[in-house]
C-alpha atoms as a PDB file:
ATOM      1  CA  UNK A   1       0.000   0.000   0.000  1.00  0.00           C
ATOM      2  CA  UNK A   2       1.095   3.478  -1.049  1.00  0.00           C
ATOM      3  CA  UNK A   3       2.878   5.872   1.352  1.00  0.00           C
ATOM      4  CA  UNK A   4       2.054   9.549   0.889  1.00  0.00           C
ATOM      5  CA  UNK A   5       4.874  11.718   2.366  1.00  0.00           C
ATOM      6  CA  UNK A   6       3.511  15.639   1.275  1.00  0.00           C
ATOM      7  CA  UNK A   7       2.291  15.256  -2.008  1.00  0.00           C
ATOM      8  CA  UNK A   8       4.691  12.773  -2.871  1.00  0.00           C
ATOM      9  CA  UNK A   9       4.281   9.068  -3.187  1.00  0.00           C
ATOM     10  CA  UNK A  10       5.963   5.945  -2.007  1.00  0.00           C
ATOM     11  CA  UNK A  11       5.455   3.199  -3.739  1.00  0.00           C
ATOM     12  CA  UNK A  12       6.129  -0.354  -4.634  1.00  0.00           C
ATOM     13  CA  UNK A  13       3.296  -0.639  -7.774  1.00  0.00           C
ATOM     14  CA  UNK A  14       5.031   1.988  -9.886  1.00  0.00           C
ATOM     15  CA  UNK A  15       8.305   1.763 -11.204  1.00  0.00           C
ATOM     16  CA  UNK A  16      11.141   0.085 -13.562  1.00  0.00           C
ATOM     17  CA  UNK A  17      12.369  -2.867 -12.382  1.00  0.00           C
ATOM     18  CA  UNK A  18      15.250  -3.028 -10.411  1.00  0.00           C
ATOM     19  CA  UNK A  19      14.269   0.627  -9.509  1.00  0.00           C
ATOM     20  CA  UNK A  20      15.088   3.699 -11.578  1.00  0.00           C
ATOM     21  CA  UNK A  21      18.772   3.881 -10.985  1.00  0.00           C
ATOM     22  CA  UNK A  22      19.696   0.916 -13.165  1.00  0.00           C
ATOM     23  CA  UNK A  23      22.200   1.414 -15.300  1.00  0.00           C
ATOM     24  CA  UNK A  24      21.103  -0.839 -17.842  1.00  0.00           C
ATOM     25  CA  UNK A  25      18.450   1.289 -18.969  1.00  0.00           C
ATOM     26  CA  UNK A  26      19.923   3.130 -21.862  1.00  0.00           C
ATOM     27  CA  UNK A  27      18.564   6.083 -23.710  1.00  0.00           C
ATOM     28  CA  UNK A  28      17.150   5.565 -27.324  1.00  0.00           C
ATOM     29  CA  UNK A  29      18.710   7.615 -29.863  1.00  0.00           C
ATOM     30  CA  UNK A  30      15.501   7.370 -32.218  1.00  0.00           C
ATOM     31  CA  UNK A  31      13.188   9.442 -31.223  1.00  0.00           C
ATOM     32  CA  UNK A  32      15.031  12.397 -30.821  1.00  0.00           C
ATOM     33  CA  UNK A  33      15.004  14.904 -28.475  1.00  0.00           C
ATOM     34  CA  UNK A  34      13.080  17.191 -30.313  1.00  0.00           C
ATOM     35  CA  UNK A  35      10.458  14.582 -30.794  1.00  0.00           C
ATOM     36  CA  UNK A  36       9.954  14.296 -26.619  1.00  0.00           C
ATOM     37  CA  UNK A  37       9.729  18.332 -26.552  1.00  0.00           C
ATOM     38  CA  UNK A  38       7.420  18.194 -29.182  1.00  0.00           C
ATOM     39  CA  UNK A  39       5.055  15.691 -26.898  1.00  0.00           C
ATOM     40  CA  UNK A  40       5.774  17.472 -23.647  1.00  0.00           C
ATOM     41  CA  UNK A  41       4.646  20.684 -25.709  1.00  0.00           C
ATOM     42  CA  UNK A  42       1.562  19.180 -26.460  1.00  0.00           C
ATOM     43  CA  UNK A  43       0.884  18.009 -22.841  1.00  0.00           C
ATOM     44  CA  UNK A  44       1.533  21.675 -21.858  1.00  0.00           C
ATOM     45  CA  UNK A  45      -0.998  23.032 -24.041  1.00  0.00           C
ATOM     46  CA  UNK A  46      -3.496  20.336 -22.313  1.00  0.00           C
ATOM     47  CA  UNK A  47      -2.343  21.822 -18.968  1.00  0.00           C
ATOM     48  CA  UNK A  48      -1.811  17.647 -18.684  1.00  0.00           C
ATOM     49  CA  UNK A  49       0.573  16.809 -15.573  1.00  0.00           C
ATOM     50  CA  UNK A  50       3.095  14.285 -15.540  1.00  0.00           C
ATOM     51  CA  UNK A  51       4.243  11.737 -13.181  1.00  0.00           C
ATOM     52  CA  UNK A  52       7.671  12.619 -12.264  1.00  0.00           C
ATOM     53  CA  UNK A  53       9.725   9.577 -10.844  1.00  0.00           C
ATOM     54  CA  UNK A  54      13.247   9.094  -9.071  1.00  0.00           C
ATOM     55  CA  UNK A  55      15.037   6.170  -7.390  1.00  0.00           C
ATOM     56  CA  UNK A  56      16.223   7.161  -3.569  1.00  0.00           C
ATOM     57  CA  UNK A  57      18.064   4.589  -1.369  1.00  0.00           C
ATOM     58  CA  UNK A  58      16.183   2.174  -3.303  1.00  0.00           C
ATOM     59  CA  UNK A  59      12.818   3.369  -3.009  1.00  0.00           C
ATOM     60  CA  UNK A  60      10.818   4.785  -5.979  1.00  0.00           C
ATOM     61  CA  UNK A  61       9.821   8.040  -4.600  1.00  0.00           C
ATOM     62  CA  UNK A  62       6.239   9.881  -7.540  1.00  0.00           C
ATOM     63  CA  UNK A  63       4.890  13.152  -7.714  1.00  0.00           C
ATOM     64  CA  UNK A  64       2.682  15.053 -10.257  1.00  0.00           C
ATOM     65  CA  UNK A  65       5.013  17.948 -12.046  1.00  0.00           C
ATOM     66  CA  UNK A  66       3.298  20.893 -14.393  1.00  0.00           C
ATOM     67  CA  UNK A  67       4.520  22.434 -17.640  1.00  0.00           C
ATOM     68  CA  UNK A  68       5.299  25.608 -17.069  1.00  0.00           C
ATOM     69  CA  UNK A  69       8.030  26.751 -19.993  1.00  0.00           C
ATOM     70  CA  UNK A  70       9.115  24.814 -23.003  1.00  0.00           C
ATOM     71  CA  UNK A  71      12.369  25.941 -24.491  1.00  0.00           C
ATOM     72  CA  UNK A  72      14.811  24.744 -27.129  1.00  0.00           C
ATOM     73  CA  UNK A  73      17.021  23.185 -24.735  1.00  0.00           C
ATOM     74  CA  UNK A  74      15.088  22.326 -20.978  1.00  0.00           C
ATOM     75  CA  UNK A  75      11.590  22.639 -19.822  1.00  0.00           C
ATOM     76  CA  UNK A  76      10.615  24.683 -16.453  1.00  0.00           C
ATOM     77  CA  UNK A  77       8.039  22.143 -14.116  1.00  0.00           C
ATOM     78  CA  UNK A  78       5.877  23.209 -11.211  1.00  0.00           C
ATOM     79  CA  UNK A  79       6.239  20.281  -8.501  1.00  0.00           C
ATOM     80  CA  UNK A  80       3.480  19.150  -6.077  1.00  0.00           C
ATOM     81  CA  UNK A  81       6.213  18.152  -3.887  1.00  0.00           C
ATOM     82  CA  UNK A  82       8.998  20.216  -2.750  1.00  0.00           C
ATOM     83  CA  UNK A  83      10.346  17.485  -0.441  1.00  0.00           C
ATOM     84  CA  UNK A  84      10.863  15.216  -2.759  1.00  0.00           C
ATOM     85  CA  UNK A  85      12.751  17.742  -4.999  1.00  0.00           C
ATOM     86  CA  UNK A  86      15.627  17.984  -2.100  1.00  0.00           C
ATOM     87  CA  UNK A  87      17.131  14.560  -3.576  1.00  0.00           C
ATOM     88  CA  UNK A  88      16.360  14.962  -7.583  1.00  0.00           C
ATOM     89  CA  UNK A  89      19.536  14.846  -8.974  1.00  0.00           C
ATOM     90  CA  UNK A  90      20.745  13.243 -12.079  1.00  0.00           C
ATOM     91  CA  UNK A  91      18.517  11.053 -13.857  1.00  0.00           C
ATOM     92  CA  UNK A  92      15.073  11.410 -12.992  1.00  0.00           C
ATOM     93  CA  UNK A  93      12.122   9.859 -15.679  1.00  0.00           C
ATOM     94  CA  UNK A  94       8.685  11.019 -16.762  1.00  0.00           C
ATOM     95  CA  UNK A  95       5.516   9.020 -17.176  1.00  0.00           C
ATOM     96  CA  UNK A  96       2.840   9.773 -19.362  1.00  0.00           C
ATOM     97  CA  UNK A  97       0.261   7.825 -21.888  1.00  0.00           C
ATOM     98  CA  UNK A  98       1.002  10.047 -24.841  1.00  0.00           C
ATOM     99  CA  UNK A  99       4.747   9.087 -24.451  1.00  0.00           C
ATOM    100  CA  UNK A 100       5.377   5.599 -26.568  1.00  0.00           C
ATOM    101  CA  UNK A 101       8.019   4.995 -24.156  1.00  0.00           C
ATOM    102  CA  UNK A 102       9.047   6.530 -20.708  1.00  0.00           C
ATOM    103  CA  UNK A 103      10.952   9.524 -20.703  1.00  0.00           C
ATOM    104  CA  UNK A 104      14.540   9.892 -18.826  1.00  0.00           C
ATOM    105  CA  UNK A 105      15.691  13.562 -18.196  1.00  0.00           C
ATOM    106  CA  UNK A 106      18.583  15.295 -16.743  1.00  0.00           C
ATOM    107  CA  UNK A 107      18.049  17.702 -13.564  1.00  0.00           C
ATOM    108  CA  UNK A 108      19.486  20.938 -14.130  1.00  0.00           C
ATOM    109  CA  UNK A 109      18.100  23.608 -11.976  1.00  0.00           C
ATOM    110  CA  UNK A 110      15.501  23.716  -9.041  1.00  0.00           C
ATOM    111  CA  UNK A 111      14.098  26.829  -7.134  1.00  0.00           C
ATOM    112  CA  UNK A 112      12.891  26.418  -3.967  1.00  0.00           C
ATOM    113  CA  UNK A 113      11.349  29.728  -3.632  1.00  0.00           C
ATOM    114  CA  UNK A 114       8.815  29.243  -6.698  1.00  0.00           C
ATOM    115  CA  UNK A 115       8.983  25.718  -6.126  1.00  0.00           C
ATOM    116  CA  UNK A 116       9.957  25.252  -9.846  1.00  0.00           C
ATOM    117  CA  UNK A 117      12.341  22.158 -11.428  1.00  0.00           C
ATOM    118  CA  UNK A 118      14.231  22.773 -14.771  1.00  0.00           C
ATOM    119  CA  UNK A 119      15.151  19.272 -16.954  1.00  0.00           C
ATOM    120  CA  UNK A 120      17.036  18.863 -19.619  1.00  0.00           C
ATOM    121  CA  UNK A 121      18.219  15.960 -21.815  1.00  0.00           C
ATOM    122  CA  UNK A 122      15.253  14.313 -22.442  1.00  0.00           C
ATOM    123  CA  UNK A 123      15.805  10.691 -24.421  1.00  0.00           C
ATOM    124  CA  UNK A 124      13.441   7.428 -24.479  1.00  0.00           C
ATOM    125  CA  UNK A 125      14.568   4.625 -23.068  1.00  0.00           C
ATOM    126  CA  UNK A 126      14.386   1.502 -24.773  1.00  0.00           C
ATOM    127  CA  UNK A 127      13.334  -0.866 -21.299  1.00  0.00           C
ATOM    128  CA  UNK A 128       9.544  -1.291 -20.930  1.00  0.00           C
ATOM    129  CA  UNK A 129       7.377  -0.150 -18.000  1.00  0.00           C
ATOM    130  CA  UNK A 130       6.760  -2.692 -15.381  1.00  0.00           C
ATOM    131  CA  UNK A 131       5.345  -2.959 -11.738  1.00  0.00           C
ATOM    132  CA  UNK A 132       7.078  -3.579  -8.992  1.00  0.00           C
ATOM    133  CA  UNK A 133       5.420  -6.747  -6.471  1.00  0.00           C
ATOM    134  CA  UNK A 134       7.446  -5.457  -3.351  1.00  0.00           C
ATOM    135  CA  UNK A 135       9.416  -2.385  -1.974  1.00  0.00           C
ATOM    136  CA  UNK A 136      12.957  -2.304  -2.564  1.00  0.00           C
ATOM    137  CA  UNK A 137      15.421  -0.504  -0.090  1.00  0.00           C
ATOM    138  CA  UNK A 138      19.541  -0.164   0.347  1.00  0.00           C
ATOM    139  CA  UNK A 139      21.128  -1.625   2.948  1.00  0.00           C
ATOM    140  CA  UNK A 140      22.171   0.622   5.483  1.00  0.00           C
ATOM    141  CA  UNK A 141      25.502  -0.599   6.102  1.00  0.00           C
ATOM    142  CA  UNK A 142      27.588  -2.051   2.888  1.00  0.00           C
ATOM    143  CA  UNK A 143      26.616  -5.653   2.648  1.00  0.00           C
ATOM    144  CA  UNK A 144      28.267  -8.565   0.648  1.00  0.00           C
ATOM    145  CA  UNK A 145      26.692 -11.556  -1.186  1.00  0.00           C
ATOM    146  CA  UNK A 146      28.202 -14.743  -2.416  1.00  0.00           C
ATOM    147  CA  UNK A 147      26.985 -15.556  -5.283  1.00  0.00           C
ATOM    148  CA  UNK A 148      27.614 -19.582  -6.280  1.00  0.00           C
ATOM    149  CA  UNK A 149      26.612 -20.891  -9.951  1.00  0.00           C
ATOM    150  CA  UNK A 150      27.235 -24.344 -10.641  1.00  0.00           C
ATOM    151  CA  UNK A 151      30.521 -25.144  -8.489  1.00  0.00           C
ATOM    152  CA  UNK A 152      31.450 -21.468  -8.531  1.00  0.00           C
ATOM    153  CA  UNK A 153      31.643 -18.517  -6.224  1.00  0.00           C
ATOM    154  CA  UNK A 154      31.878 -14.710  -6.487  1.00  0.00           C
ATOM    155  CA  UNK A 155      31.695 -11.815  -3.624  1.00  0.00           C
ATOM    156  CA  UNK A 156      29.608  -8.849  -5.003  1.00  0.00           C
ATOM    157  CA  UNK A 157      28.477  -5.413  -3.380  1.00  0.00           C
ATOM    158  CA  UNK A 158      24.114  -5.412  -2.287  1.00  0.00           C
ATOM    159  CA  UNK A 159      23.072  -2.517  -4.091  1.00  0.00           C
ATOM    160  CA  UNK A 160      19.449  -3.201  -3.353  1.00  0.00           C
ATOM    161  CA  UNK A 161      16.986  -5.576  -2.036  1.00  0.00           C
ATOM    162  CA  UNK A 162      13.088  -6.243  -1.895  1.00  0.00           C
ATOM    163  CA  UNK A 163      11.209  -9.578  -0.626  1.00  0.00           C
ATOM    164  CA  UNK A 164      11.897 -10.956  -4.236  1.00  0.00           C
ATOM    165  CA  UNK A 165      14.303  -9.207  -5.954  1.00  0.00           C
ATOM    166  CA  UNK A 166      18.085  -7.695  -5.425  1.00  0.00           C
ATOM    167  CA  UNK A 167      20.937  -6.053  -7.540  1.00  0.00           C
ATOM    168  CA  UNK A 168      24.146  -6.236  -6.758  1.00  0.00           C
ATOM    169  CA  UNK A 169      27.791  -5.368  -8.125  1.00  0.00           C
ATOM    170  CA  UNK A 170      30.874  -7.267  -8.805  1.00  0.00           C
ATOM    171  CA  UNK A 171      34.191  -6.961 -10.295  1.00  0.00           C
ATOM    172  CA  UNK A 172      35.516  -9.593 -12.422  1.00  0.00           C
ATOM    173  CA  UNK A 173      32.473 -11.904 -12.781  1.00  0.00           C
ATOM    174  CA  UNK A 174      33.587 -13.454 -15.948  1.00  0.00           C
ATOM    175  CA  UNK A 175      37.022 -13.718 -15.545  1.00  0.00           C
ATOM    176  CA  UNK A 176      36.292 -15.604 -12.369  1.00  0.00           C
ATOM    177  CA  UNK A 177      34.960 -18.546 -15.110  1.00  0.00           C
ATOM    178  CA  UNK A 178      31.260 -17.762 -13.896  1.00  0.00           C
ATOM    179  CA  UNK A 179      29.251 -18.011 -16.869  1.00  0.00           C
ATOM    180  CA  UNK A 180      25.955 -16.759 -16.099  1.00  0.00           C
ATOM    181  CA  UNK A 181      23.857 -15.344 -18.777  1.00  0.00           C
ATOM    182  CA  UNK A 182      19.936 -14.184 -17.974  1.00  0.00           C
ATOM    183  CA  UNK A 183      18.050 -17.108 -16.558  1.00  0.00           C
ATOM    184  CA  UNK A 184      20.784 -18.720 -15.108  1.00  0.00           C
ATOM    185  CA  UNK A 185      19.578 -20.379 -11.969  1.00  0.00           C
ATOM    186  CA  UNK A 186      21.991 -19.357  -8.612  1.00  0.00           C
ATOM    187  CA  UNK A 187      21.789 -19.562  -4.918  1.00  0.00           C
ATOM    188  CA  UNK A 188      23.081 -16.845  -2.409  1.00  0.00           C
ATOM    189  CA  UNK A 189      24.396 -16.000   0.602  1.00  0.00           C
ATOM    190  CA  UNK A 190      24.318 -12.689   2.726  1.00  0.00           C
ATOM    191  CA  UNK A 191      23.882 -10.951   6.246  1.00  0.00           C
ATOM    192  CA  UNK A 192      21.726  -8.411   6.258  1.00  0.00           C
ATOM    193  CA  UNK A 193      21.895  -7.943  10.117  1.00  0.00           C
ATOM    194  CA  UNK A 194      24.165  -9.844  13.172  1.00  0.00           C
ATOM    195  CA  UNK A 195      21.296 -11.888  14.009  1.00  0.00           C
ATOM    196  CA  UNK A 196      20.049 -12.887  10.035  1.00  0.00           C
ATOM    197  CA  UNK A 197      22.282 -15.066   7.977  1.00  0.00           C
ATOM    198  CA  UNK A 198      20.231 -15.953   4.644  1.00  0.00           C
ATOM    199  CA  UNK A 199      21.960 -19.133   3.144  1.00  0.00           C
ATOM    200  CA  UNK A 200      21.430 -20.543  -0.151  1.00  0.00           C
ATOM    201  CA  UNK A 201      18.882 -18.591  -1.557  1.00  0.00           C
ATOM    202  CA  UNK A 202      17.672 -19.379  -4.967  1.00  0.00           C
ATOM    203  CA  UNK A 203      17.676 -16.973  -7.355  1.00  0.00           C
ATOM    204  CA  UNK A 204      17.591 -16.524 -11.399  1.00  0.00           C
ATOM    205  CA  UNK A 205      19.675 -13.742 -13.530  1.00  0.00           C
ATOM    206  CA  UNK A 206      17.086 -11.367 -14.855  1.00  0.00           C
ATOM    207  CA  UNK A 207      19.826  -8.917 -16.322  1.00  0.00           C
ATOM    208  CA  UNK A 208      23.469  -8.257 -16.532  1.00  0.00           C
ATOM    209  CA  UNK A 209      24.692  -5.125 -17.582  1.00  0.00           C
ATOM    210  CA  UNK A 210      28.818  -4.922 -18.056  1.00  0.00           C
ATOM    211  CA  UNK A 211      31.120  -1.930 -17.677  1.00  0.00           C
ATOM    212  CA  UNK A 212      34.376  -2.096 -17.663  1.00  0.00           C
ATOM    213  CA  UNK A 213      35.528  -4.786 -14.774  1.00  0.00           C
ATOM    214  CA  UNK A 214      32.010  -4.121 -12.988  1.00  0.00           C
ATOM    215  CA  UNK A 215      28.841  -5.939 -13.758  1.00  0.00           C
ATOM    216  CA  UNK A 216      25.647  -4.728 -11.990  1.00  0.00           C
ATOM    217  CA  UNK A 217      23.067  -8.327 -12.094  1.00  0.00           C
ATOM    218  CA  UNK A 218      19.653  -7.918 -11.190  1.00  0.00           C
ATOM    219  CA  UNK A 219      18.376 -11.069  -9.645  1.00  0.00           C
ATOM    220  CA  UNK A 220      14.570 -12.590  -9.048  1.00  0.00           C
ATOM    221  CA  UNK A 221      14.933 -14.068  -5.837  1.00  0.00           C
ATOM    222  CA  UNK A 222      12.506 -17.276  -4.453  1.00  0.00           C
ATOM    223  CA  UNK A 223      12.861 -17.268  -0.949  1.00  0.00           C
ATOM    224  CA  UNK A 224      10.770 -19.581   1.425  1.00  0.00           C
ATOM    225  CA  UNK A 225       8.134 -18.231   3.452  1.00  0.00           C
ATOM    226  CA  UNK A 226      10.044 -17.745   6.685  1.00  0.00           C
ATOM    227  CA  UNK A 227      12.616 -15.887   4.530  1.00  0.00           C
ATOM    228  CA  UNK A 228      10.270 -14.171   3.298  1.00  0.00           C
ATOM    229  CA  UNK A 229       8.802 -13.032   6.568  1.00  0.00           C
ATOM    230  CA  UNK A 230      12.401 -12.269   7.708  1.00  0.00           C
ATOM    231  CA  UNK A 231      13.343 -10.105   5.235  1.00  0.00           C
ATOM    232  CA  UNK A 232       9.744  -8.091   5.171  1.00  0.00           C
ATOM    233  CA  UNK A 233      11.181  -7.573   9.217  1.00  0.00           C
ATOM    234  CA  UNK A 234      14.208  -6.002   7.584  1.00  0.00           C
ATOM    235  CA  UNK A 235      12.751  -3.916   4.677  1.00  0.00           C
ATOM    236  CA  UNK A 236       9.938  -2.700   6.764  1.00  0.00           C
ATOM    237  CA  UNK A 237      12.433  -0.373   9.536  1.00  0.00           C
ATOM    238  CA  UNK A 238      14.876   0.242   6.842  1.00  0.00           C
ATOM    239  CA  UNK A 239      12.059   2.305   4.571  1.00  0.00           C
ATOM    240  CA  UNK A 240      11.170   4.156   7.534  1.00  0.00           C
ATOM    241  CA  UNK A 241      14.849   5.169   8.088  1.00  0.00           C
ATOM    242  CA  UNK A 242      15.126   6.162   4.288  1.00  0.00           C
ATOM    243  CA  UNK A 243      12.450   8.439   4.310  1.00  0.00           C
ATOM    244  CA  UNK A 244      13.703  10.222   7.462  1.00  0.00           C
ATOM    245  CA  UNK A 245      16.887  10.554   5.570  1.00  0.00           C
ATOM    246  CA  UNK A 246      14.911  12.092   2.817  1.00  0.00           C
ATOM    247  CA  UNK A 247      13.492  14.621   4.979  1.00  0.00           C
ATOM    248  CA  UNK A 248      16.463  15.376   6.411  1.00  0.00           C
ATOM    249  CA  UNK A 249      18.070  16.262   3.154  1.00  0.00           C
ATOM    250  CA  UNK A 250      15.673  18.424   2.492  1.00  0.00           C
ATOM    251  CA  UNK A 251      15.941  19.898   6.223  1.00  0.00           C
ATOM    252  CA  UNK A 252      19.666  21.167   5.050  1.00  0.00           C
ATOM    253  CA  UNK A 253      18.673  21.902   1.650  1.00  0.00           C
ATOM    254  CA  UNK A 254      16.153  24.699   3.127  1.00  0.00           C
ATOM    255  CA  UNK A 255      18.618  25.560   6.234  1.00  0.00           C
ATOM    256  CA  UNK A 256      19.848  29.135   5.473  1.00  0.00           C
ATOM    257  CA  UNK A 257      23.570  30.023   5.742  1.00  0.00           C
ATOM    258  CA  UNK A 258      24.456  30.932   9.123  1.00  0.00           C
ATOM    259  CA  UNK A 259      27.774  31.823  11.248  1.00  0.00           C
ATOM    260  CA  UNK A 260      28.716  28.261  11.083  1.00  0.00           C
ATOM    261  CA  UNK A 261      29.382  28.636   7.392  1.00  0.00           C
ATOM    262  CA  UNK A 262      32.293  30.912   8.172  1.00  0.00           C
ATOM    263  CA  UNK A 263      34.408  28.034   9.617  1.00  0.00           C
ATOM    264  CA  UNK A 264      33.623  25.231   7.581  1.00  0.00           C
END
């Protein structure tokens, strides 16, 4: 069930898989830019809003933006939720149903004042819209899996984890002779507190995505129903402390400069 945190939204129902910070999701070259200005034109003309969405610590955080200014290069947005804006950097993505495909953008410029949000860089992505079945969150504390395929074993980096899913990071996965490809079925192991120790969970490869030495894997995960229970005790406190970290970035973003500024 949906969170509502000011007019933003919190939820687990609306979102790319794997969360919006995947780095598999590339732009499209075809359309073009102009082509996505040309449709967020139209929408402004409608007075249509948008669903504006961004990845935080894991969780998919919505709000409704408004056309305000359409220029050559950026568009100007009124936000519903000001809060919210305190973490949109980067790559942020816009929903509607006139787009054929979701829209990434670039932040460039927000104004607290008018409560106004300037994007630029619009691009489709080529990855499909899908709904998410649980919450996702980032561990708190860096956490290590062990990932073992066939007779096998790697170490990668937890990005994220949900009751069914989790992405992690590792260096060297092919190289290590692990030849895992999307489907591939694996088991895992990880801590995600002193008194939890998850052991030979079975998984399957739903993507890889390669740079360089790293290789970010998003896995489907099939845990029993006391795991499942176990990690739901997990997720459940770590969202809360997420969203208090959101609102405390946006605590600093609003706190005006004062003598301490001077000496640090």
């Amino acid at each position: 069930m949906s969170d509502l945190l000011g007019g933003m939204t919190i939820s687990p129902n609306i979102g790319l898989e794997e969360a919006m910070e995947d780095s598999h999701m590339s732009p499209n070259d075809s359309p073009a830019v102009d082509d996505v200005l040309s449709v967020i034109r139209d929408l402004g003309q409608q007075n249509a809003a948008l669903e504006l969405t961004k990845s935080y610590r894991g969780l998919v955080l919505q709000q409704d933006v408004s056309i305000l200014e359409v220029n050559p290069n950026d568009v100007t947005f009124r936000t519903t939720d000001i809060e919210m804006s305190a973490v949109l950097e980067s790559d942020v993505y816009l929903h509607n149903q006139l787009f054929p495909k979701p829209v990434m953008a670039q932040f460039k410029n927000l104004d607290l004042r008018k409560g106004t949000l300037v994007l630029s860089g619009f691009a489709y992505i080529d990855n499909e819209w899908k709904n998410r079945q649980h919450e996702r969150v980032r561990p708190k504390h860096p956490t290590y899996v062990t990932l073992h395929w066939k007779k096998k074993a790697v170490r990668a980096y937890m990005e994220n984890i949900s009751v069914n899913g989790m992405r992690i990071l590792g260096c060297k996965i092919f190289e290590s002779g692990m030849r895992i490809q999307p489907g591939s079925t694996v088991h895992l192991d990880f801590q995600l507190s002193p008194d939890h120790n998850y052991t030979a969970i079975k998984g399957t490869i739903i993507y890889l995505n390669t740079i360089g030495r790293y290789t970010t894997i998003g896995i489907r995960l099939f845990p029993t129903a006391k795991v499942s229970r176990l990690l739901e005790k997990h997720i459940a406190p770590r969202k809360q402390e997420i969203l208090e970290e959101l609102k405390q970035a946006y605590r600093e973003l609003i706190m005006p400069t004062g003598v301490e500024s001077l000496y640090f």
